[in-house]
PDB file of N, CA and C in Angstrom:
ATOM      1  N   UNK A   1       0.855  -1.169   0.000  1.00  0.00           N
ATOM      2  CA  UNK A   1       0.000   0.000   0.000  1.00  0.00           C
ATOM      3  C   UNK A   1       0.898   1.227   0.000  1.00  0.00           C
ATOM      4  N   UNK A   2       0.338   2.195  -0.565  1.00  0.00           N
ATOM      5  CA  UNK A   2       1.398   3.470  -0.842  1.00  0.00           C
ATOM      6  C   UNK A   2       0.549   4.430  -0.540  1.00  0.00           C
ATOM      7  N   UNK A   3       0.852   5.773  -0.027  1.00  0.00           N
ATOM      8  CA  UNK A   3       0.360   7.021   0.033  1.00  0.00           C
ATOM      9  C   UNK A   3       1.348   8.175   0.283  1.00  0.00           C
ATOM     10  N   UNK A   4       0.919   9.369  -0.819  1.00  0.00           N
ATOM     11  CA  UNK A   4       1.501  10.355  -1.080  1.00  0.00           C
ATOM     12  C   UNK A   4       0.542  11.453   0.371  1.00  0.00           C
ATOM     13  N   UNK A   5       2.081  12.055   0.862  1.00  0.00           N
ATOM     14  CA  UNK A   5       1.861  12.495   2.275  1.00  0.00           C
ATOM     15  C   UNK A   5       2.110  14.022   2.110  1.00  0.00           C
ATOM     16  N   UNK A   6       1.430  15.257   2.242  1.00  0.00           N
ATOM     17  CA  UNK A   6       1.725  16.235   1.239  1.00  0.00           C
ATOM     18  C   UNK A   6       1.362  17.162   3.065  1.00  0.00           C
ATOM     19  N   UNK A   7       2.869  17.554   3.199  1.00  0.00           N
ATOM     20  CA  UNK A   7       3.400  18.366   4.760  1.00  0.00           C
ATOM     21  C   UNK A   7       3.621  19.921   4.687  1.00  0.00           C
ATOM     22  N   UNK A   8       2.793  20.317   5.273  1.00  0.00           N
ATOM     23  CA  UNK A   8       3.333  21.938   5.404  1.00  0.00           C
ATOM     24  C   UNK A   8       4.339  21.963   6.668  1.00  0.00           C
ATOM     25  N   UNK A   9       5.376  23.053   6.534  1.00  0.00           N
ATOM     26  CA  UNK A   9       6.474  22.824   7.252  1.00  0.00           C
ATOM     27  C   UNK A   9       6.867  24.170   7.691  1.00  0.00           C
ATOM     28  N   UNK A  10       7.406  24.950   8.701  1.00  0.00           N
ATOM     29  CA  UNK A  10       7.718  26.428   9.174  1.00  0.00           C
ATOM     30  C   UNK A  10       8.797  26.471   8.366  1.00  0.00           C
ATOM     31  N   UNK A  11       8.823  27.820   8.110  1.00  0.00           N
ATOM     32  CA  UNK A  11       9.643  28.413   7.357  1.00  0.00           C
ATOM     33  C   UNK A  11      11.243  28.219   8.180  1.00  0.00           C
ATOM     34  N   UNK A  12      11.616  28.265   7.252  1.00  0.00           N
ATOM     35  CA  UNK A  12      13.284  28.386   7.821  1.00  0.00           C
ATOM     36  C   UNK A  12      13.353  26.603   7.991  1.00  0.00           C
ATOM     37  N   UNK A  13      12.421  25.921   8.139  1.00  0.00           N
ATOM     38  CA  UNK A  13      12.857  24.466   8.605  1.00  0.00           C
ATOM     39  C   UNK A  13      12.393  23.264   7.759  1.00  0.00           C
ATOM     40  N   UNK A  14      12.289  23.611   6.677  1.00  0.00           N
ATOM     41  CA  UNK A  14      12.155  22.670   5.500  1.00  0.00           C
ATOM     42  C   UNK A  14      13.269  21.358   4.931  1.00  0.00           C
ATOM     43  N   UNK A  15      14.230  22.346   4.949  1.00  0.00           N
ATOM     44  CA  UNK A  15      15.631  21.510   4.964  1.00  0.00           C
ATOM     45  C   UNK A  15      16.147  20.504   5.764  1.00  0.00           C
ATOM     46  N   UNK A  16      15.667  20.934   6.647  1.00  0.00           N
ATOM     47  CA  UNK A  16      15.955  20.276   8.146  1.00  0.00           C
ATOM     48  C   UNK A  16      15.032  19.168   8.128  1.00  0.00           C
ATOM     49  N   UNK A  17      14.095  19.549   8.254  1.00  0.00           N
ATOM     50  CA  UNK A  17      12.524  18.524   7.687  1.00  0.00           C
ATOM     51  C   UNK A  17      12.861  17.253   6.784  1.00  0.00           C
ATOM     52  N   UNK A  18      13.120  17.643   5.725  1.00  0.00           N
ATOM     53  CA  UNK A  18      13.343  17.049   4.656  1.00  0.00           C
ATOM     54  C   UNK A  18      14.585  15.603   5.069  1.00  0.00           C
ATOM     55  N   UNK A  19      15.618  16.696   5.581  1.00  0.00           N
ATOM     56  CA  UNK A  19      16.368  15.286   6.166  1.00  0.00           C
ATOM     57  C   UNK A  19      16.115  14.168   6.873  1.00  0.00           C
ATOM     58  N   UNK A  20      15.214  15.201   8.005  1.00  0.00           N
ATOM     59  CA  UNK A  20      14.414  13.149   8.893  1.00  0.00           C
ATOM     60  C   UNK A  20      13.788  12.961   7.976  1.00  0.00           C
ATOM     61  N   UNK A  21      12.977  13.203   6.898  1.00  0.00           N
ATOM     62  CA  UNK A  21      11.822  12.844   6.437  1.00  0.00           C
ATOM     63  C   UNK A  21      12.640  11.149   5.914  1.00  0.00           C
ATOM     64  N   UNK A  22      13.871  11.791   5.084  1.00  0.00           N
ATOM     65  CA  UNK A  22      14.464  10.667   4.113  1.00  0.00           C
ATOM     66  C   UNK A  22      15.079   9.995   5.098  1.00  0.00           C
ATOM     67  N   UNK A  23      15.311   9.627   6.518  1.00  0.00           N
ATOM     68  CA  UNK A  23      16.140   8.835   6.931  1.00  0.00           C
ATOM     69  C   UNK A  23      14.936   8.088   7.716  1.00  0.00           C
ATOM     70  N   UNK A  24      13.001   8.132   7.666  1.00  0.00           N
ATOM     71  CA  UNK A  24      12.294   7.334   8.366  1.00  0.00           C
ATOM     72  C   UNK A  24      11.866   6.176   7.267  1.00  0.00           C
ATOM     73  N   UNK A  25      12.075   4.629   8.371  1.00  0.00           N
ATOM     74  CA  UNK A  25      11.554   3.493   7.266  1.00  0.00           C
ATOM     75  C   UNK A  25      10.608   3.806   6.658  1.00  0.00           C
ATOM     76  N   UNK A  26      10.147   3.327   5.940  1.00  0.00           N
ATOM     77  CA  UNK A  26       9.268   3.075   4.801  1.00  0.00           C
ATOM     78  C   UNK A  26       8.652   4.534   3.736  1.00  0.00           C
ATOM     79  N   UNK A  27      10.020   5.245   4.350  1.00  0.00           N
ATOM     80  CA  UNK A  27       9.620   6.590   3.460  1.00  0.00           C
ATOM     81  C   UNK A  27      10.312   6.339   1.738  1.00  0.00           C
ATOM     82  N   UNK A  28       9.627   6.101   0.853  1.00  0.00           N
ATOM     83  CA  UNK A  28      10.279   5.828  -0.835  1.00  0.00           C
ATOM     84  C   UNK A  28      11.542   7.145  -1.157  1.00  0.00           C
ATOM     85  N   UNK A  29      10.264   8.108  -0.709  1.00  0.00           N
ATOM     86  CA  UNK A  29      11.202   9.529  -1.073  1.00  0.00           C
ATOM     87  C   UNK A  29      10.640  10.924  -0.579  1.00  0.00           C
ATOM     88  N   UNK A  30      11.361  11.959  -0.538  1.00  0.00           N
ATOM     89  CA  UNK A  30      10.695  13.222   0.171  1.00  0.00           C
ATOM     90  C   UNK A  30      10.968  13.755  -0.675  1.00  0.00           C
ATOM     91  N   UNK A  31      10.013  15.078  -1.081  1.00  0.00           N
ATOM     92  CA  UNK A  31      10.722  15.868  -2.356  1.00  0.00           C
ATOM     93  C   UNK A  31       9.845  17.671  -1.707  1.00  0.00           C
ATOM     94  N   UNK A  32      11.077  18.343  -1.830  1.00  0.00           N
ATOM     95  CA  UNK A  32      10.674  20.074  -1.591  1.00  0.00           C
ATOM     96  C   UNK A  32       9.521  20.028  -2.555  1.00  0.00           C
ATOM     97  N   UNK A  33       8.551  21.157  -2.637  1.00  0.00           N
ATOM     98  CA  UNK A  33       7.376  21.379  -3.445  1.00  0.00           C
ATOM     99  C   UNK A  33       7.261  22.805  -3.532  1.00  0.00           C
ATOM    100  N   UNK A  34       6.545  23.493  -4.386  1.00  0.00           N
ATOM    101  CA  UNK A  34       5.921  24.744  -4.018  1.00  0.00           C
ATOM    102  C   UNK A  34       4.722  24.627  -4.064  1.00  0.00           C
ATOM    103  N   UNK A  35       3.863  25.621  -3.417  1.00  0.00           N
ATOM    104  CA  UNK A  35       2.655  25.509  -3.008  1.00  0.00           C
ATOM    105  C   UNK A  35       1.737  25.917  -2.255  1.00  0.00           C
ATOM    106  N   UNK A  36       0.592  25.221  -2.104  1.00  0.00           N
ATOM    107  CA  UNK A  36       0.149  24.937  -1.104  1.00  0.00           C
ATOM    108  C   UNK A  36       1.357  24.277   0.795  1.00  0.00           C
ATOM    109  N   UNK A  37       1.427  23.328  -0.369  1.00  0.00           N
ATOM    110  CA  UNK A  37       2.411  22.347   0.633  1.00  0.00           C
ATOM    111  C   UNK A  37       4.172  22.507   0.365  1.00  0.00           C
ATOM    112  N   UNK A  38       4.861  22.240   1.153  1.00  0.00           N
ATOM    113  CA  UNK A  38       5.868  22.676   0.984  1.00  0.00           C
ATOM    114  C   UNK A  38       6.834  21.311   1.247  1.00  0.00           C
ATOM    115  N   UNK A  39       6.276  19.843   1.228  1.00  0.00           N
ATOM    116  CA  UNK A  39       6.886  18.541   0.308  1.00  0.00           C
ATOM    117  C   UNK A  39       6.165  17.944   0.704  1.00  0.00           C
ATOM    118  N   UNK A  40       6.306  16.778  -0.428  1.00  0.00           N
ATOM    119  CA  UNK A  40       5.812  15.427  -0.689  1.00  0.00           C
ATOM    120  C   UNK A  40       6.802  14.249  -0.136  1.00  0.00           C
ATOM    121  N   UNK A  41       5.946  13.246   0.636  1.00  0.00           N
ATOM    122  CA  UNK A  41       6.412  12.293   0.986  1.00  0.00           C
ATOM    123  C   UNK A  41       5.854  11.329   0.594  1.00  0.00           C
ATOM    124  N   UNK A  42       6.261  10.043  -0.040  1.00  0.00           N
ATOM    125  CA  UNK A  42       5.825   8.859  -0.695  1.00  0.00           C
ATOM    126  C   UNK A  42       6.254   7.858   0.461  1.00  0.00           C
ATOM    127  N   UNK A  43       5.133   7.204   1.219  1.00  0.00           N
ATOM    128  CA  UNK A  43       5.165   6.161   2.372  1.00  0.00           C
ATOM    129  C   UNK A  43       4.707   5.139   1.620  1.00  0.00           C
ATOM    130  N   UNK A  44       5.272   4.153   2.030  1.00  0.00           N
ATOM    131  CA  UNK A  44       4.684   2.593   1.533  1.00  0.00           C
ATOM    132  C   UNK A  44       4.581   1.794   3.012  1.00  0.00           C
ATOM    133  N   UNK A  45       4.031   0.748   3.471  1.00  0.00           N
ATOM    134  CA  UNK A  45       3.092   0.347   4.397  1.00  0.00           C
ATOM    135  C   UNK A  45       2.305  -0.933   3.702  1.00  0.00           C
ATOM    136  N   UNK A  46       2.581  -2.040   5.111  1.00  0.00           N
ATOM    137  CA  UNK A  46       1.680  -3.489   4.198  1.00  0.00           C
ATOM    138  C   UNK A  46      -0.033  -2.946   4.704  1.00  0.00           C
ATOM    139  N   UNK A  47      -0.455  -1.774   5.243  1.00  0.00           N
ATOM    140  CA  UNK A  47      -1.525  -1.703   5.179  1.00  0.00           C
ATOM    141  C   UNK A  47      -2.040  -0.534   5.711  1.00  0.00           C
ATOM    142  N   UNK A  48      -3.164  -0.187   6.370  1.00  0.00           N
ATOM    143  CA  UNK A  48      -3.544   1.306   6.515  1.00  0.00           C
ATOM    144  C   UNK A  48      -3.031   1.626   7.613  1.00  0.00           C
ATOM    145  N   UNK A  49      -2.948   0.725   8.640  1.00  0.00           N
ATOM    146  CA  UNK A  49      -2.655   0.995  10.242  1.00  0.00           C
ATOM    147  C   UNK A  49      -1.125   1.284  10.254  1.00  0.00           C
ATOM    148  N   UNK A  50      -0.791   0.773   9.633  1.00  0.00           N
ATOM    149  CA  UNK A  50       1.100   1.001   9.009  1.00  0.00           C
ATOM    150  C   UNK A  50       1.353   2.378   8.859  1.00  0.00           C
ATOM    151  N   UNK A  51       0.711   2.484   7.868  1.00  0.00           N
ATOM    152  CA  UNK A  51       1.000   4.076   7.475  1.00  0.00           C
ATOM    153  C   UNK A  51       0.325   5.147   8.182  1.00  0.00           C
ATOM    154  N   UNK A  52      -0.725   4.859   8.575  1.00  0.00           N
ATOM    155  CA  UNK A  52      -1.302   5.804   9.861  1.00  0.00           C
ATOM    156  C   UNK A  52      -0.172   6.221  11.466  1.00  0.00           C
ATOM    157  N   UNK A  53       0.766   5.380  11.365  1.00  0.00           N
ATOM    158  CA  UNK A  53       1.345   5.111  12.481  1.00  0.00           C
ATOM    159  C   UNK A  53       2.701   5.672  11.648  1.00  0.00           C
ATOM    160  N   UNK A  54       2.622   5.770  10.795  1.00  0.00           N
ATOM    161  CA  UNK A  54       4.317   6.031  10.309  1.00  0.00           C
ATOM    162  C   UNK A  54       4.032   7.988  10.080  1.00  0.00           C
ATOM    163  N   UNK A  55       2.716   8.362   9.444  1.00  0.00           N
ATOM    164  CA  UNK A  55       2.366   9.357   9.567  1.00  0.00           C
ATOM    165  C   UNK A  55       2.285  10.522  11.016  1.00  0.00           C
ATOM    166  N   UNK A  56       1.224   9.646  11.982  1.00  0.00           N
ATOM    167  CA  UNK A  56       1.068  10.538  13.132  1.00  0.00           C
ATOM    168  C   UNK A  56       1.694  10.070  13.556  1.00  0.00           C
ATOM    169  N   UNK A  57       2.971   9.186  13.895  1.00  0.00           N
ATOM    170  CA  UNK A  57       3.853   9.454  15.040  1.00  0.00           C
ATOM    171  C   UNK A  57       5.108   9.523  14.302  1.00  0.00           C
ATOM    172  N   UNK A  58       5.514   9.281  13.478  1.00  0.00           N
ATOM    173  CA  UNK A  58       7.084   9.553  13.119  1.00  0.00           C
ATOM    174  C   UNK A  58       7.042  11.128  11.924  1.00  0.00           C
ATOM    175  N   UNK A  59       5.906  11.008  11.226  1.00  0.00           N
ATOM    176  CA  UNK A  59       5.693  12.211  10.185  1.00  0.00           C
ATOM    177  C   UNK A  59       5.743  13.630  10.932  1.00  0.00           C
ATOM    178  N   UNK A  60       4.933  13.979  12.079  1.00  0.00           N
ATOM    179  CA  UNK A  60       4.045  14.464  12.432  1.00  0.00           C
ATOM    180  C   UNK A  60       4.957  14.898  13.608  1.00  0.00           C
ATOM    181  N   UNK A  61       5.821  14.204  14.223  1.00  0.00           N
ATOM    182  CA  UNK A  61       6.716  14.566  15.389  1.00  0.00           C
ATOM    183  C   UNK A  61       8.366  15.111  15.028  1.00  0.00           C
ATOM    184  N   UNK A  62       7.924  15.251  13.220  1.00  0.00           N
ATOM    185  CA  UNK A  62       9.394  16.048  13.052  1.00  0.00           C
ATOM    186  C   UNK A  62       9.400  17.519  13.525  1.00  0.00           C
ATOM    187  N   UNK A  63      10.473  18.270  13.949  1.00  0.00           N
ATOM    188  CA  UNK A  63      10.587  20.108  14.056  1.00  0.00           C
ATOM    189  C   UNK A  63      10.357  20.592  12.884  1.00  0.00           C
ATOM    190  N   UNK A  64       9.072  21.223  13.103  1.00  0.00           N
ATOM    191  CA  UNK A  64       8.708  22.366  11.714  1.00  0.00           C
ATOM    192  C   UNK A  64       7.646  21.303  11.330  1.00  0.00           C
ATOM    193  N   UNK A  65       7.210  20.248  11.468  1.00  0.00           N
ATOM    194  CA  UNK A  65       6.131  19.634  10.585  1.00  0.00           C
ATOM    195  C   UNK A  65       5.051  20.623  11.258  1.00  0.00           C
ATOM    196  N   UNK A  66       4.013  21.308  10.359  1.00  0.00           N
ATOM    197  CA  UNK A  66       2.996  22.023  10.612  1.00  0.00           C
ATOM    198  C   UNK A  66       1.322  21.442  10.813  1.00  0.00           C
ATOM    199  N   UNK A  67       1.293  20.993   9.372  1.00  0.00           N
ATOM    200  CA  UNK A  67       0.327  20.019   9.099  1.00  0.00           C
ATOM    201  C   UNK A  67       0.368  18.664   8.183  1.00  0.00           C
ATOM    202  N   UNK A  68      -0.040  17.539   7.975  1.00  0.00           N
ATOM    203  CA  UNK A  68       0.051  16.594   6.508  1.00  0.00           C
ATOM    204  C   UNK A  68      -1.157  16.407   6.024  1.00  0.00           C
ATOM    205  N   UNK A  69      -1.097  15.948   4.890  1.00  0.00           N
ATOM    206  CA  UNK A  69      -3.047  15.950   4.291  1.00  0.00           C
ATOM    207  C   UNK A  69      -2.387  14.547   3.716  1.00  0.00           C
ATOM    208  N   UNK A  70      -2.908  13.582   4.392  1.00  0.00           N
ATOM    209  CA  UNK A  70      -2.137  11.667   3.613  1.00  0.00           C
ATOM    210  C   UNK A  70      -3.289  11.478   2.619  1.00  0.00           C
ATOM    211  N   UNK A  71      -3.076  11.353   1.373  1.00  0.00           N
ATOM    212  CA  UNK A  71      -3.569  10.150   0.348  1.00  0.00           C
ATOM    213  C   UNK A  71      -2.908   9.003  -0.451  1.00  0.00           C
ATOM    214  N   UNK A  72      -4.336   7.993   0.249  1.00  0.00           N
ATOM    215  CA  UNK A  72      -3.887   6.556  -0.016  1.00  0.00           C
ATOM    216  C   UNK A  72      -3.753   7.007  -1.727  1.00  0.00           C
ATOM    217  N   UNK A  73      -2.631   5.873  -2.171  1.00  0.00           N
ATOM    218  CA  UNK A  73      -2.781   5.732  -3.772  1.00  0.00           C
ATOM    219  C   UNK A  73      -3.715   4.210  -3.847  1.00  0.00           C
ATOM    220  N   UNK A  74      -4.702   4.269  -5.241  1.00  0.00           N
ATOM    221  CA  UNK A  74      -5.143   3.563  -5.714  1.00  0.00           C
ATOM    222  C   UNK A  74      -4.816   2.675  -7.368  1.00  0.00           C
ATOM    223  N   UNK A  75      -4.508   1.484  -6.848  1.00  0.00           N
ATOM    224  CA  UNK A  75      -3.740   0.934  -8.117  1.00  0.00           C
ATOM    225  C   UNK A  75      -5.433   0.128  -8.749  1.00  0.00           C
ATOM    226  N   UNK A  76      -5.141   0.779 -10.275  1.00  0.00           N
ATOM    227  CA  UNK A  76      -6.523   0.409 -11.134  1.00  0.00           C
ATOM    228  C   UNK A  76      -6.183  -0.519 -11.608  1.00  0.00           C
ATOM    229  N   UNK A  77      -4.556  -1.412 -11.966  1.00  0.00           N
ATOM    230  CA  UNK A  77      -4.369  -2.502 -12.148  1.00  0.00           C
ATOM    231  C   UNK A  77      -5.225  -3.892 -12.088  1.00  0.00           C
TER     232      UNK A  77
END
């Protein structure tokens, strides 16, 4: 299961952000954005409770994480 994790972050601490982001398991990749949101995180997870838990407690407890808006991806495969 995969979901794109889209984080607003305080200014000045994006960079900083960005680094735990890429060093928590099951993160694919973090990428700066402009925007609304200010990056994207791609979580993978064998299921919803996985990624709910990788979100509000490891996403969510970085310095500068503000808010995340998580969407599951849907494979039409």
């Amino acid at each position: 299961m995969k979901a794109y994790v889209l984080i607003k972050i305080s200014p000045g601490e994006i960079l900083p952000a960005l680094k735990l982001l890429r060093r928590l398991d099951d993160i694919e990749d973090a990428t700066m954005t402009f925007g609304p949101y200010d990056a994207v995180a791609v979580v993978e997870g064998c299921n919803i409770k996985q990624i709910s838990h990788q979100v509000s407690c490891d996403i969510q407890s970085i310095p500068g994480v503000l808010e995340t808006c998580t969407c599951l991806a849907v494979d039409q495969s």
